[in-house]
C-alpha atoms as a PDB file:
ATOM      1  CA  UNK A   1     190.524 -42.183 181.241  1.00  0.00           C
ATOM      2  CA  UNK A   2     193.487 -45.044 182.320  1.00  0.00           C
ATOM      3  CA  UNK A   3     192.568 -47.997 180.544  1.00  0.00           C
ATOM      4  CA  UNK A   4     194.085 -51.818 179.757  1.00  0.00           C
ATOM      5  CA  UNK A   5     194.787 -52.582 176.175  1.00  0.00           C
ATOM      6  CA  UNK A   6     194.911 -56.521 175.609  1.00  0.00           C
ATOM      7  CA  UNK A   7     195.761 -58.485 172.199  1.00  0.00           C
ATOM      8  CA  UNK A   8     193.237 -61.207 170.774  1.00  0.00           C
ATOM      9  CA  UNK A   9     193.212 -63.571 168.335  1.00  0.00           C
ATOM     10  CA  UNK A  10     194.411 -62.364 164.791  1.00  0.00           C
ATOM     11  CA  UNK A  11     194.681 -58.596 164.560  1.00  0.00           C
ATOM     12  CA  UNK A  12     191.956 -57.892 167.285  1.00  0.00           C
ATOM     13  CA  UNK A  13     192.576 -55.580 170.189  1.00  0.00           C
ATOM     14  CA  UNK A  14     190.695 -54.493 173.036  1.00  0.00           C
ATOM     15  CA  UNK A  15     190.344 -51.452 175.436  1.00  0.00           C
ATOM     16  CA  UNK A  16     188.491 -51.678 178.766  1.00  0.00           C
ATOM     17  CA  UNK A  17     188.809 -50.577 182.280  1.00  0.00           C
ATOM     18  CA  UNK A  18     188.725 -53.646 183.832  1.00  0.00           C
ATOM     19  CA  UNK A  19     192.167 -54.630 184.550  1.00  0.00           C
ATOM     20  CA  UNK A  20     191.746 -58.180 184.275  1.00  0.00           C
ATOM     21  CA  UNK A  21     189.738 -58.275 180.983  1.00  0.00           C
ATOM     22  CA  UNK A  22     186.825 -60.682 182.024  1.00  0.00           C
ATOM     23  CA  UNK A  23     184.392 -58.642 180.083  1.00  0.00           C
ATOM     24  CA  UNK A  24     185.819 -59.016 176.943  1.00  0.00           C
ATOM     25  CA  UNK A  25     184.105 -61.296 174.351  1.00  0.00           C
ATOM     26  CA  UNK A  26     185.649 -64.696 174.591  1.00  0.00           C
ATOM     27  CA  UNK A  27     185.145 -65.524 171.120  1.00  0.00           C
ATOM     28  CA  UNK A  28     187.617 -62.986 170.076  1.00  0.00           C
ATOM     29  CA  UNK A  29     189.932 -63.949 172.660  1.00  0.00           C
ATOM     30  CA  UNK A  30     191.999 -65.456 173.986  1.00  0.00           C
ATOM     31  CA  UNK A  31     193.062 -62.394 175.253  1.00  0.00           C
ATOM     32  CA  UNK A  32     196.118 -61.015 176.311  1.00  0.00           C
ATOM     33  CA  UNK A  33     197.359 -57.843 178.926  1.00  0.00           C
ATOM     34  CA  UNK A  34     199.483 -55.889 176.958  1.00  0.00           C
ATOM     35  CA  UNK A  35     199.607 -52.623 179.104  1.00  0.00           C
ATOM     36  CA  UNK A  36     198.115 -49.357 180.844  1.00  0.00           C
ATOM     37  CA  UNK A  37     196.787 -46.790 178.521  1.00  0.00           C
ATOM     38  CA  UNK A  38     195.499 -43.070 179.271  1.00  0.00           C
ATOM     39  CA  UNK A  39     192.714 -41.811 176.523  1.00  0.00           C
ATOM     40  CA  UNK A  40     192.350 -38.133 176.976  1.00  0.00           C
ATOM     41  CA  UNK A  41     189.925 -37.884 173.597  1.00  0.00           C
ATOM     42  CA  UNK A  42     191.927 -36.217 171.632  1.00  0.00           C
ATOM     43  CA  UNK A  43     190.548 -37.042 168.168  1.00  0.00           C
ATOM     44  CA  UNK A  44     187.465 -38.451 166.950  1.00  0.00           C
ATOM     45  CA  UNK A  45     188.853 -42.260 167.557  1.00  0.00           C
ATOM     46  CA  UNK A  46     189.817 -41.997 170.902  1.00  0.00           C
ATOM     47  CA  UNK A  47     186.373 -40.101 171.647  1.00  0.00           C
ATOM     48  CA  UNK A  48     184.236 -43.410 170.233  1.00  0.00           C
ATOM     49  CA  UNK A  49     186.536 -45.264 172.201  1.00  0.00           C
ATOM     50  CA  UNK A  50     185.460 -43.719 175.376  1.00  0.00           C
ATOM     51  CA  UNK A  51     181.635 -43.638 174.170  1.00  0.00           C
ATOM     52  CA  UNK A  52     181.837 -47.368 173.735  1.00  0.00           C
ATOM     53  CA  UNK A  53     183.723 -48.485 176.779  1.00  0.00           C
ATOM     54  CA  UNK A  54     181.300 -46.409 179.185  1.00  0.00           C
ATOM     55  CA  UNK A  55     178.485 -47.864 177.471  1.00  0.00           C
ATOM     56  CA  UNK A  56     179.860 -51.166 176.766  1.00  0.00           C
ATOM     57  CA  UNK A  57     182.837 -51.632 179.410  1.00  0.00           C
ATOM     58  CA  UNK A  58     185.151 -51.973 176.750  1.00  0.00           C
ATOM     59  CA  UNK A  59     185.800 -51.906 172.317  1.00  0.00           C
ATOM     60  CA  UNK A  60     187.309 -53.840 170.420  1.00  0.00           C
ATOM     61  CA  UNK A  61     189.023 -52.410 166.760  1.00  0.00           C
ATOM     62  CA  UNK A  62     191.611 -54.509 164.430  1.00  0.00           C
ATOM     63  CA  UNK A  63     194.702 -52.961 163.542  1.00  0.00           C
ATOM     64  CA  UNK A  64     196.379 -53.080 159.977  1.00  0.00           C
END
């Protein structure tokens, strides 16, 4: 599944399939295009990610 990783406020980051981002929570944001990324669900994280973005249209983890 191609997807767009953006960069929020703090440590927040986002996957979703919409290129442009405008479903992503704003008050999280702002948010910003980092690149293209391919999930293929390898692993147990990258399966929840696809779980949540085709129910949710896109999640949202912190890093560090």
């Amino acid at each position: 599944m191609d997807t767009w990783l953006y960069s929020g406020a703090g440590k927040v980051w986002a996957l979703t399939r919409d290129q442009d981002g405008v479903n992503l929570p704003d008050h999280l944001g702002p948010w910003e295009l980092v690149r293209l990324v391919s999930l293929d669900g390898d692993g147990s994280d990258e399966q929840e990610a696809i779980a949540l973005i085709e129910e949710h249209g896109f999640c949202c983890f912190e890093s560090g």
